[in-house]
C-alpha atoms as a PDB file:
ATOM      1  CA  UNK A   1      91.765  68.871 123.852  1.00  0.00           C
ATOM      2  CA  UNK A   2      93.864  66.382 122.676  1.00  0.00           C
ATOM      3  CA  UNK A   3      97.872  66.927 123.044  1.00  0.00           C
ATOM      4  CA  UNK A   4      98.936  65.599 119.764  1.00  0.00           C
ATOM      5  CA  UNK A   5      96.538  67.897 117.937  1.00  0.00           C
ATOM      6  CA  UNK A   6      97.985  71.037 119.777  1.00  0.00           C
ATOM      7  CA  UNK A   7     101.583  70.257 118.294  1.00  0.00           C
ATOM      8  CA  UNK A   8     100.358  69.590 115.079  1.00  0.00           C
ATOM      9  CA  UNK A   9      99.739  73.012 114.940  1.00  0.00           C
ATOM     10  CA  UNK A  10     102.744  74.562 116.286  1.00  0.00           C
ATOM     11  CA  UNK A  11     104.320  77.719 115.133  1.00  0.00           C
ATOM     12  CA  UNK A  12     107.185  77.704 112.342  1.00  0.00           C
ATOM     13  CA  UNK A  13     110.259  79.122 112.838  1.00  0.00           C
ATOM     14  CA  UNK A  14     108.517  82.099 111.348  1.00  0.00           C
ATOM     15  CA  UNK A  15     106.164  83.092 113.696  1.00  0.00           C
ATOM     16  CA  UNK A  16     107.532  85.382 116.982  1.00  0.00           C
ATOM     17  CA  UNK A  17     108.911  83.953 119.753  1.00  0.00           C
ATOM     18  CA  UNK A  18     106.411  85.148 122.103  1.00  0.00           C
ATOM     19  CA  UNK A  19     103.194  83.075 120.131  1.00  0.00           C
ATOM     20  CA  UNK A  20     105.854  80.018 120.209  1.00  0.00           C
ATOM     21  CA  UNK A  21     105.953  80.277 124.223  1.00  0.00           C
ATOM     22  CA  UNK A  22     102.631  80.810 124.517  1.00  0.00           C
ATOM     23  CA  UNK A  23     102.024  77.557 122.448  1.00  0.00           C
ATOM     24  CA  UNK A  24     104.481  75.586 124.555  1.00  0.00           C
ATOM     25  CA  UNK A  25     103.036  76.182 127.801  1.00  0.00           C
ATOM     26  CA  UNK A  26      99.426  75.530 126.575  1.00  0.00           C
ATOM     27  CA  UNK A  27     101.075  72.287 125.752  1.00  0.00           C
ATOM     28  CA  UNK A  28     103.155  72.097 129.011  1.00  0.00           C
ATOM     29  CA  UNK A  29      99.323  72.253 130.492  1.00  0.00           C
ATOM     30  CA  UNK A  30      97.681  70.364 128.164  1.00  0.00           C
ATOM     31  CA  UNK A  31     100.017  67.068 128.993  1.00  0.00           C
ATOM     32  CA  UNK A  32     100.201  67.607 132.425  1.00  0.00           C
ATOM     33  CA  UNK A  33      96.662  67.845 132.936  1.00  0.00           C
ATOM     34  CA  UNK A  34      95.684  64.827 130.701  1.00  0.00           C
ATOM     35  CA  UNK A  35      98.195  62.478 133.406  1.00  0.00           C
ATOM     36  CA  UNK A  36      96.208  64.058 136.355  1.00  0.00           C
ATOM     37  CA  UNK A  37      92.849  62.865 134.964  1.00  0.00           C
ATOM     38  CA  UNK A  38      93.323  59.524 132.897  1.00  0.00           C
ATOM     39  CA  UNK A  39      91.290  56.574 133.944  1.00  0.00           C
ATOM     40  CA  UNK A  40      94.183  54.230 136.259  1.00  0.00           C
ATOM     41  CA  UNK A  41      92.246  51.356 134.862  1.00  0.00           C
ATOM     42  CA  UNK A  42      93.694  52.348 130.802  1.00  0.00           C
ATOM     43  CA  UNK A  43      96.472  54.672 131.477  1.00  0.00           C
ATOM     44  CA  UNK A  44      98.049  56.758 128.653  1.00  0.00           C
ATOM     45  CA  UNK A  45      99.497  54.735 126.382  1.00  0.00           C
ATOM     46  CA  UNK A  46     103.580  54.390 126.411  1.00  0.00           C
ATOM     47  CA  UNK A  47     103.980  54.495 123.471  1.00  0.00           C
ATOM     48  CA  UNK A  48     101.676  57.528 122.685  1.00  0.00           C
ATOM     49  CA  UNK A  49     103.160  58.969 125.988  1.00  0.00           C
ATOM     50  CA  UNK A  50     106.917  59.253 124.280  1.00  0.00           C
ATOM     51  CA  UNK A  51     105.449  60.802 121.236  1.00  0.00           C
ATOM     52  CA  UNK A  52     104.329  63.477 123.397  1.00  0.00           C
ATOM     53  CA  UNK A  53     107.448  63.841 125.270  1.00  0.00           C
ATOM     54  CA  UNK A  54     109.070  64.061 122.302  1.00  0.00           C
ATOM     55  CA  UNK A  55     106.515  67.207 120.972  1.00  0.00           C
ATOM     56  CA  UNK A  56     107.642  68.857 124.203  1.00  0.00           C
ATOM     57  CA  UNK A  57     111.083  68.852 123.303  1.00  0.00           C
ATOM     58  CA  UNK A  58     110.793  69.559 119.855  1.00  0.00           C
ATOM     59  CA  UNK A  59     108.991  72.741 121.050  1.00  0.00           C
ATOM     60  CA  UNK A  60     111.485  73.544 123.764  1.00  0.00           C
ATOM     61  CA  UNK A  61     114.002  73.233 120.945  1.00  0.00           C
ATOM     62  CA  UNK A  62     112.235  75.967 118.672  1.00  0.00           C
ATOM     63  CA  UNK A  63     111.683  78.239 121.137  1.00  0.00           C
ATOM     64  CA  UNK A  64     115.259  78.007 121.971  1.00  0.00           C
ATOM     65  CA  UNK A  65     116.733  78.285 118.730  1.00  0.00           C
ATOM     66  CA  UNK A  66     114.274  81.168 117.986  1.00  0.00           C
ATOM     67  CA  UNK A  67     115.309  82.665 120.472  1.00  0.00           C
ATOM     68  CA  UNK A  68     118.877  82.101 119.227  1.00  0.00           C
ATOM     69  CA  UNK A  69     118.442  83.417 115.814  1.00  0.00           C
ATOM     70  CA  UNK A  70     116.854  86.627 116.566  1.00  0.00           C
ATOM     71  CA  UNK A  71     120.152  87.234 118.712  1.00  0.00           C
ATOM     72  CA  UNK A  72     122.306  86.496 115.664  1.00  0.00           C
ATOM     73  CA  UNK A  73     119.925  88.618 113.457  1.00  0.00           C
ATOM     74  CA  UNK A  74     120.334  91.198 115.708  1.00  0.00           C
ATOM     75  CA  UNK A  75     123.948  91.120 116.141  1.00  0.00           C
ATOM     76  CA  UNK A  76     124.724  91.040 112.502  1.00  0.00           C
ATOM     77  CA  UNK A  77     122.591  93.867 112.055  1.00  0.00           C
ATOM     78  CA  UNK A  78     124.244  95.760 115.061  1.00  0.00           C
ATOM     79  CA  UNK A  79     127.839  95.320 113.382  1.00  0.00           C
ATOM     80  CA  UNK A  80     126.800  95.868 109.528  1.00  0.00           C
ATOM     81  CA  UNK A  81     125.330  99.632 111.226  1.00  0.00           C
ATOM     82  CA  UNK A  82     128.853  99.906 112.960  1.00  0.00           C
ATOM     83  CA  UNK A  83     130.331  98.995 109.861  1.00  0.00           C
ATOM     84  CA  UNK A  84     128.349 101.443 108.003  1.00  0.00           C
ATOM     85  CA  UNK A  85     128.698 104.413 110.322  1.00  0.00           C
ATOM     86  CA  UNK A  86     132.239 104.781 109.527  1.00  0.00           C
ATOM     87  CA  UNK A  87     131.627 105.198 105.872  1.00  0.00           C
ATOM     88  CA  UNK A  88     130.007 108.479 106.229  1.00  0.00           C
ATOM     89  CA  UNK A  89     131.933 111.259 104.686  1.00  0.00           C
ATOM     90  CA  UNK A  90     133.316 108.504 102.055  1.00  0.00           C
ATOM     91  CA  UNK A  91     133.080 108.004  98.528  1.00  0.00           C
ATOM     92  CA  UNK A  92     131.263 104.886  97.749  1.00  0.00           C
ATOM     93  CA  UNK A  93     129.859 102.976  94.812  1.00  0.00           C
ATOM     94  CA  UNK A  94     127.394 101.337  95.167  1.00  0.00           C
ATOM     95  CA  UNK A  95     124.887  98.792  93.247  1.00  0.00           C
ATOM     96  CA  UNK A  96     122.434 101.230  92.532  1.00  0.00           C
ATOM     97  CA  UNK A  97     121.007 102.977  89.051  1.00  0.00           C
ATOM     98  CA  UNK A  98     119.447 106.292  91.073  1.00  0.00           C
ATOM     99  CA  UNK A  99     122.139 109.096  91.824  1.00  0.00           C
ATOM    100  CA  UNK A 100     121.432 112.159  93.057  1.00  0.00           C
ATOM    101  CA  UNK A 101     121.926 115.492  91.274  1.00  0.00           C
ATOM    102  CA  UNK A 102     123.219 118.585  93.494  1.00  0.00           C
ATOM    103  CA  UNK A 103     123.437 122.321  92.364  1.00  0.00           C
ATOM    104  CA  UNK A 104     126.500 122.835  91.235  1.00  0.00           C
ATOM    105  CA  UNK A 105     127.991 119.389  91.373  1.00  0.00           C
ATOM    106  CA  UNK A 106     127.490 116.555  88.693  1.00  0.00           C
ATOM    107  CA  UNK A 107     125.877 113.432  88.987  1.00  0.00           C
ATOM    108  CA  UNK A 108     127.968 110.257  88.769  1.00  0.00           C
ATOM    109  CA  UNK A 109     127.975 106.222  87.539  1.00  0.00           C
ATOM    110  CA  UNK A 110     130.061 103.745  86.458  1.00  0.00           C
ATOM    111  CA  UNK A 111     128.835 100.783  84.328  1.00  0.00           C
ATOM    112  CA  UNK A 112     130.744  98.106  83.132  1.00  0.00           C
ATOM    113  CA  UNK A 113     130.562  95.931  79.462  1.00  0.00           C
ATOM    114  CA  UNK A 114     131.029  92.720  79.803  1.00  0.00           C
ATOM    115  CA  UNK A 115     132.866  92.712  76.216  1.00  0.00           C
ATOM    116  CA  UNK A 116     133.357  95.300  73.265  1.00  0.00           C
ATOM    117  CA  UNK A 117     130.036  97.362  72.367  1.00  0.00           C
ATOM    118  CA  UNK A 118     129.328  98.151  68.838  1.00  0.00           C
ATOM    119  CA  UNK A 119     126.654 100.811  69.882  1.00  0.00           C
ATOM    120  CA  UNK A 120     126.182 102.454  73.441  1.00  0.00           C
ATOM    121  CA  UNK A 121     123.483 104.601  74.437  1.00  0.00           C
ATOM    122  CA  UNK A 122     122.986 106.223  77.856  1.00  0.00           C
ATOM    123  CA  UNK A 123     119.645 107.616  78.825  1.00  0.00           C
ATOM    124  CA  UNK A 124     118.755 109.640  82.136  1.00  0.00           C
ATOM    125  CA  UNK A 125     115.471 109.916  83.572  1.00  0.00           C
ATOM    126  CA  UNK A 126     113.778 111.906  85.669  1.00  0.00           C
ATOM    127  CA  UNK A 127     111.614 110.676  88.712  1.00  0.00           C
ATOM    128  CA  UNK A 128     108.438 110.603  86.247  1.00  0.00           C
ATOM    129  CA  UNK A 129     110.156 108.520  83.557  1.00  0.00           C
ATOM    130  CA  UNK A 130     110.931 110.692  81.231  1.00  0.00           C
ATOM    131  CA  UNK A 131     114.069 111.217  79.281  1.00  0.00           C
ATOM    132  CA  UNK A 132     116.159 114.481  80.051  1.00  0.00           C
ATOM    133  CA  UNK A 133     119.194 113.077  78.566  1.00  0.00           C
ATOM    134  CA  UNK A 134     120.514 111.078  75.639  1.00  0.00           C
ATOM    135  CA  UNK A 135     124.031 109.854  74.435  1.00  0.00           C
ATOM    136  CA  UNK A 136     124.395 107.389  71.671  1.00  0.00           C
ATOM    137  CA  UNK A 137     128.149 107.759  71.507  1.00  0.00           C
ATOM    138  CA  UNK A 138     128.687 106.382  75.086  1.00  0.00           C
ATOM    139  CA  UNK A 139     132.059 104.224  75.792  1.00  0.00           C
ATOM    140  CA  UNK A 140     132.135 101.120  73.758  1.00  0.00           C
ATOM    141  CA  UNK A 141     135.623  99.169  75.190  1.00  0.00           C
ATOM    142  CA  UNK A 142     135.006  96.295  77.671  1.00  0.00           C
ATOM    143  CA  UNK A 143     135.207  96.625  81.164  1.00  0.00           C
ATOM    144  CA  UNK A 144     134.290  99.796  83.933  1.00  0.00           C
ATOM    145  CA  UNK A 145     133.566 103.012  82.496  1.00  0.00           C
ATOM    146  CA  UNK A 146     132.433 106.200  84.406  1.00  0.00           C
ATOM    147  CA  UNK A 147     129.743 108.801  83.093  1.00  0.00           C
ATOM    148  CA  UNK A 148     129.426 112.045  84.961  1.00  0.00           C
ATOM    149  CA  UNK A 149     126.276 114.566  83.983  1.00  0.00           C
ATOM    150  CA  UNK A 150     126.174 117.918  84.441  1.00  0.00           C
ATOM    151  CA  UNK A 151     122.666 118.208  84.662  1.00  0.00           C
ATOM    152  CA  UNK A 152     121.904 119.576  81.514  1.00  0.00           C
ATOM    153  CA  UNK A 153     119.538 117.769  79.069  1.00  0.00           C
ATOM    154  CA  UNK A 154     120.300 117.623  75.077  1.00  0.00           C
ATOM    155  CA  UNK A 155     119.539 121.195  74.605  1.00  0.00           C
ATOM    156  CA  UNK A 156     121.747 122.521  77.344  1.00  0.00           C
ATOM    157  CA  UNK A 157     118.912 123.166  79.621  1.00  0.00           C
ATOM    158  CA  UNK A 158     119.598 122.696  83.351  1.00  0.00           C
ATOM    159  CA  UNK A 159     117.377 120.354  84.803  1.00  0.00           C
ATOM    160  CA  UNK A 160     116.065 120.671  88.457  1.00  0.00           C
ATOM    161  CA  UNK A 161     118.361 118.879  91.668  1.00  0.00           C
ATOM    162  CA  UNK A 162     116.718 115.368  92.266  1.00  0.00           C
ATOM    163  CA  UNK A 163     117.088 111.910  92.138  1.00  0.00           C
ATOM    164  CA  UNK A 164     117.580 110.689  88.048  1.00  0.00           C
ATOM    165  CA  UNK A 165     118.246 107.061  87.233  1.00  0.00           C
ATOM    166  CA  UNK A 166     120.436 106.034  84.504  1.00  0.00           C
ATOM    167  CA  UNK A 167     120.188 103.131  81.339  1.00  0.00           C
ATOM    168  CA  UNK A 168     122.803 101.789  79.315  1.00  0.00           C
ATOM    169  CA  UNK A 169     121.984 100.023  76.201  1.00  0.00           C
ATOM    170  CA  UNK A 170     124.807  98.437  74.720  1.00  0.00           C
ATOM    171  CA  UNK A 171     124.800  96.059  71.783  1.00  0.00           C
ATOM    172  CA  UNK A 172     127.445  93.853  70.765  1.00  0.00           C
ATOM    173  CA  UNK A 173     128.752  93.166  66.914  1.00  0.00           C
ATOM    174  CA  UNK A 174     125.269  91.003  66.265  1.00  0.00           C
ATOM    175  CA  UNK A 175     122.881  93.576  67.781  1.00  0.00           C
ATOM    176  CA  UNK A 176     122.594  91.434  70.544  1.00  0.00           C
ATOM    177  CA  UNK A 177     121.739  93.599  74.079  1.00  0.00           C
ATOM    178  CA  UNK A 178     124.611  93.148  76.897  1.00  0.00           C
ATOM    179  CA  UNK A 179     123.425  92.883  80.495  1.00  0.00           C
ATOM    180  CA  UNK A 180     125.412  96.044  81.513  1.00  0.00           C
ATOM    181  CA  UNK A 181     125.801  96.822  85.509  1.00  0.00           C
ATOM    182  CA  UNK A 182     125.207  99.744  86.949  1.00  0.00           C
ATOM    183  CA  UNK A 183     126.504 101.584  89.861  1.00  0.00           C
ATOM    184  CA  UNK A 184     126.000 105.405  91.858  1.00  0.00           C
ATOM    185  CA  UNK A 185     128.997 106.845  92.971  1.00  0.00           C
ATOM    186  CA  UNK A 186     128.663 109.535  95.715  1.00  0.00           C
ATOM    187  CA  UNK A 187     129.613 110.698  99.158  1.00  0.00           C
ATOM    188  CA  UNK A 188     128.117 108.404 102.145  1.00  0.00           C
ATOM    189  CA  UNK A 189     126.207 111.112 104.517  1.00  0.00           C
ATOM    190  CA  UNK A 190     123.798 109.113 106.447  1.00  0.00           C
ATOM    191  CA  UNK A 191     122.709 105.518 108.219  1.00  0.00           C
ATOM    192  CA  UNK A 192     119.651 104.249 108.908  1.00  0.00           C
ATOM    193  CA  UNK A 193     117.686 100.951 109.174  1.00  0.00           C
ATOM    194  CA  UNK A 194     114.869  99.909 107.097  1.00  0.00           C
ATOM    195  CA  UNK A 195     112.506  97.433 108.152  1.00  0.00           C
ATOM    196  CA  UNK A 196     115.912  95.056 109.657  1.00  0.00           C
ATOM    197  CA  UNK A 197     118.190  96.217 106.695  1.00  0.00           C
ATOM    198  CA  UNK A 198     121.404  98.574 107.156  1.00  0.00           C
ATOM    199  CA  UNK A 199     120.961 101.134 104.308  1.00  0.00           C
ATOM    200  CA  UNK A 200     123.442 103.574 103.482  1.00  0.00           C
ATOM    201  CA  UNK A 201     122.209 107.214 102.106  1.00  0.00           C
ATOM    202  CA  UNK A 202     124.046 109.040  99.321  1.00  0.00           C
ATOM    203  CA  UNK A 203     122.351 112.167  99.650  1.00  0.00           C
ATOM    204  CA  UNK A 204     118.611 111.333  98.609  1.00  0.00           C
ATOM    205  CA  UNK A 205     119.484 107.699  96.996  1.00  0.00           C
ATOM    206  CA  UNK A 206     119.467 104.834  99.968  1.00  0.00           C
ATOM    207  CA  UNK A 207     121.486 101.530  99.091  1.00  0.00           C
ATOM    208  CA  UNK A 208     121.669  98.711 101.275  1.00  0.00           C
ATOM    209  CA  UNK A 209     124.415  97.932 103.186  1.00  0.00           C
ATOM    210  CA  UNK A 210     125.799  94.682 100.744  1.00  0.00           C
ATOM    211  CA  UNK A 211     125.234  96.889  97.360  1.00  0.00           C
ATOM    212  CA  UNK A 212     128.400  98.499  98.640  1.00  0.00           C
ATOM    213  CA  UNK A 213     130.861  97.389  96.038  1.00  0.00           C
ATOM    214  CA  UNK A 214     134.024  99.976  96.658  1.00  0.00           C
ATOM    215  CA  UNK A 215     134.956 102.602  99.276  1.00  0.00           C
ATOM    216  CA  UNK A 216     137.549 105.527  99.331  1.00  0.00           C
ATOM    217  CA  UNK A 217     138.223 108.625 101.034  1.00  0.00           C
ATOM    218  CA  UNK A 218     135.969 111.259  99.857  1.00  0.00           C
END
């Protein structure tokens, strides 16, 4: 097998670091093995030679800097859990449309218009879609507004503890929709990774650990 056509199909950066090493000695073999058996009469060419000096560094390189970068990953996502530990038992807000409605307690947003709606409209769902709640008289002045539900639909029917999400529809003067954001506010009680990200729980709604936008004692 021919060295150059092992290195042309080395690993990315993507693939683990343990198929990269496995690669790079096959390759460590590979050359060492073709300068024990070439013919003294047309040695390896020089110039071919350096190319494939160079492949073995290149590859020594990535394995080292892969190496590298799954100690950074890891450290960052060490410190954001740290970081995220000590907001249990805090309010947060976070960027997040779920929130999570608790017997006896209210469920809680904030949203914020980025100028003056002529028409609001807030709609909560339940987790099968469908609409327990409608207000068409939400806050129309620009900036952050907060909406709390008491879990009751139009009728003043208590709806079962869950997980609801929230829309805002706003429209400005020309009936034009505004991109509204949307936020959960709750009390932190949990940490826990998911699949390398930090997420924080609010009761049963998980955000990830940069949706946090603001923090307070709860």
């Amino acid at each position: 097998m021919d060295v150059a056509a092992l290195t042309s199909r080395l690993p990315t950066s993507s693939v683990s670091a343990s198929k990269l090493a496995d690669d790079f000695d096959n390759f460590l073999k590979l050359l060492t093995t073709q300068l024990a058996n070439q013919d003294p009469l047309e040695p390896l060419d020089s110039n071919e030679f350096t190319a494939q000096l160079v492949r073995f560094t290149q590859v020594e390189q990535a394995i080292g800097q892969n190496q590298k970068l799954e100690q950074l990953v890891g450290l960052i996502q060490t410190n954001q859990s740290v970081a995220a530990v000590n907001y249990i038992g805090k309010r947060i807000e976070a960027d997040s449309d779920e929130a999570e409605l608790v017997s006896g307690e209210k469920a809680e947003w904030t949203f914020d218009l980025p100028q003056e709606s002529a028409q609001t409209t807030l709609l909560v769902r339940n987790a099968t879609g469908t609409i327990v709640y409608a207000d068409v008289n939400g806050a129309k002045g620009a900036g952050k507004h907060t909406f709390q539900w008491d879990g009751k639909d139009g009728h003043g029917n208590p709806q079962a503890p869950g997980v609801y999400k929230i829309s805002i529809l706003a429209k400005d003067s020309q009936g034009s929709e505004m991109v509204v954001d949307t936020n959960t506010v709750g009390t932190a009680t949990g940490v826990e990774n998911v699949d390398g990200t930090t997420m924080i729980a609010i009761g049963k709604v998980k955000v990830a650990f940069d949706k946090v936008q603001a923090i307070s004692q709860g």
